[in-house]
Protein backbone atom coordinates (compact mmCIF):
# COMPACT_ATOMS: atom_id res chain seq x y z
CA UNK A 1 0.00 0.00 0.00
CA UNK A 2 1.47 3.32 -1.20
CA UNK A 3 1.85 6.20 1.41
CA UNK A 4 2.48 9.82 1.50
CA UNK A 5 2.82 11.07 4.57
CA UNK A 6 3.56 15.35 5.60
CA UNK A 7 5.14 16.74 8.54
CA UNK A 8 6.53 19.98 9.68
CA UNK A 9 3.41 22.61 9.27
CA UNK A 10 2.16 24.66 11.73
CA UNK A 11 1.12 28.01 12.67
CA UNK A 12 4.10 31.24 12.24
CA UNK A 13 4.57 34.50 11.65
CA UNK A 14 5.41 36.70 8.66
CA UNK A 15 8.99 36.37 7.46
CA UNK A 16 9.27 32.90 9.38
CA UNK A 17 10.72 29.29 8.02
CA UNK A 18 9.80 26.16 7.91
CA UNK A 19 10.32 22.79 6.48
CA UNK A 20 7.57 20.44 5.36
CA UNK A 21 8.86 16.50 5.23
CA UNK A 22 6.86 13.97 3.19
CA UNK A 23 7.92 10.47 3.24
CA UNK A 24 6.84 7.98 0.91
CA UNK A 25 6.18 4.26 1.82
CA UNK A 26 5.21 1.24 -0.56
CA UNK A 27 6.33 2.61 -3.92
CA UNK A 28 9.89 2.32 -5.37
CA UNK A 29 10.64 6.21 -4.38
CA UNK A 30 13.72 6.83 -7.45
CA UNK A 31 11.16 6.09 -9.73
CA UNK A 32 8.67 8.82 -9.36
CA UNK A 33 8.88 12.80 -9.77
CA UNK A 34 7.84 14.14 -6.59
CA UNK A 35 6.24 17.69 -5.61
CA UNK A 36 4.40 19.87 -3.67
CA UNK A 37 0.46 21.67 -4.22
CA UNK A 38 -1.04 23.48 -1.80
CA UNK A 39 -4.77 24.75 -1.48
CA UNK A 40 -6.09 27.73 -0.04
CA UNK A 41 -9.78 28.12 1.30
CA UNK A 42 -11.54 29.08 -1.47
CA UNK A 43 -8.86 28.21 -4.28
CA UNK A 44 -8.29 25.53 -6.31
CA UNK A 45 -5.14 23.51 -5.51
CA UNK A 46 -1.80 24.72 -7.54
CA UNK A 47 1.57 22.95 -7.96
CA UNK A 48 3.84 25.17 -6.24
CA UNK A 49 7.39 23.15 -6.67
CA UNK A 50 8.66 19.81 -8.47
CA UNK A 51 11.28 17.48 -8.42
CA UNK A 52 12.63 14.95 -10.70
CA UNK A 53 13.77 11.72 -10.30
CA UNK A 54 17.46 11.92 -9.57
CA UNK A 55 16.88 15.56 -7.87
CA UNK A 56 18.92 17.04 -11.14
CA UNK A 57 15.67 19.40 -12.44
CA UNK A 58 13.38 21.14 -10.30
CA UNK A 59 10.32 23.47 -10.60
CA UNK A 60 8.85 26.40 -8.91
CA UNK A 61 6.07 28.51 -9.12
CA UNK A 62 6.43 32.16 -9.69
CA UNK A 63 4.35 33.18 -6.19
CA UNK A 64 7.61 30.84 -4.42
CA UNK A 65 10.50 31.25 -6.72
CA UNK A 66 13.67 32.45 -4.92
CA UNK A 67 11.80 31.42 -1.45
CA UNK A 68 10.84 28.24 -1.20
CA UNK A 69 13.23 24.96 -1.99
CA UNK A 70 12.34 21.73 -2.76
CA UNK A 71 14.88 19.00 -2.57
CA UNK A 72 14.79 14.95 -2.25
CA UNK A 73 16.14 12.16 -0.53
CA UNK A 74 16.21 8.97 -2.35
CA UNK A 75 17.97 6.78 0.43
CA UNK A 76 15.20 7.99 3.14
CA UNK A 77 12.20 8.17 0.52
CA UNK A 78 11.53 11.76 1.96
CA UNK A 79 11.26 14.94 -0.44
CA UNK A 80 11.40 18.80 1.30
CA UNK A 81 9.73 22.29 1.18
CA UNK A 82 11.83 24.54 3.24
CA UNK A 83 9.79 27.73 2.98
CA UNK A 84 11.82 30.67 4.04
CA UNK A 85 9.95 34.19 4.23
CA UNK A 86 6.91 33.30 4.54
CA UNK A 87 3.55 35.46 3.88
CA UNK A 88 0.25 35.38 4.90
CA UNK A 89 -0.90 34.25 1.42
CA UNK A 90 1.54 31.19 1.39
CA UNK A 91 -1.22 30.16 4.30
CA UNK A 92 -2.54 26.94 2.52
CA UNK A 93 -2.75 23.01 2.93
CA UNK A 94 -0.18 21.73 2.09
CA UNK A 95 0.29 18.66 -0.10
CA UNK A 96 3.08 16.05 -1.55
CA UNK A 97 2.18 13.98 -4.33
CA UNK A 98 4.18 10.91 -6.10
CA UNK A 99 3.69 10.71 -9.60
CA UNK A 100 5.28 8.81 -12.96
CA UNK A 101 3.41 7.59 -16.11
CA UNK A 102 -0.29 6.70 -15.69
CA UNK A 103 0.35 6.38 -11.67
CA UNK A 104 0.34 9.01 -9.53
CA UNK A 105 -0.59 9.22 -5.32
CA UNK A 106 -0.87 11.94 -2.91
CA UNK A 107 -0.49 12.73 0.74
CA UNK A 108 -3.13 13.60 3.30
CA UNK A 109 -2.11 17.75 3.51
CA UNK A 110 -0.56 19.51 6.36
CA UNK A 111 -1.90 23.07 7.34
CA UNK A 112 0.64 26.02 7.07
CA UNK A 113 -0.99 29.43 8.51
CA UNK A 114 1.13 32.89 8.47
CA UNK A 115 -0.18 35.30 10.73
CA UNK A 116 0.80 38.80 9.57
């Protein structure tokens, strides 16, 4: 059985980090692009950073670009957000999904509020 599980939100302040965890269980983890969505009240849910297999390519989203980074961990089956100044609009579930051709899974969501 394939799992995605996310750690590390919770509730901060403007200009705070943090890092979101997501380790994947049940799925041969080098084999799949991983990234991040996230999906504020109201919104529909946007990919917001991706990550190739081997960790050589990655994607971000303009609203993130320069800071959020998204990085992977083959031997521990665990891909990152660290989110560095963060904003009240980055306030959002947050969600890791697994994906390759024809196959793709997703994690249960971890809340991420920025006070202002």
């Amino acid at each position: 059985q394939v799992q995605l599980v996310e750690s590390g939100g919770g509730l901060v302040q403007a200009g705070d980090s943090l890092r979101l965890s997501c380790v994947a269980s049940g799925l041969p983890f080098s084999n799949y692009a991983m990234g991040w969505f996230r999906q504020a009240p109201g919104k529909e849910r946007e990919l917001i950073g991706a990550i190739i297999r081997g960790g050589g390519s990655v994607y971000y989203a303009d609203s993130v670009k320069g800071r959020f980074t998204i990085s992977r961990d083959n031997d521990k089956n665990t891909v990152y957000l660290q989110m560095n100044s963060l904003k009240p609009e980055d306030t959002a579930v947050y969600y890791c999904k697994a994906w390759r051709v024809q196959r793709d899974y997703w994690g249960q969501g971890t809340q991420v509020t920025v006070s202002s």
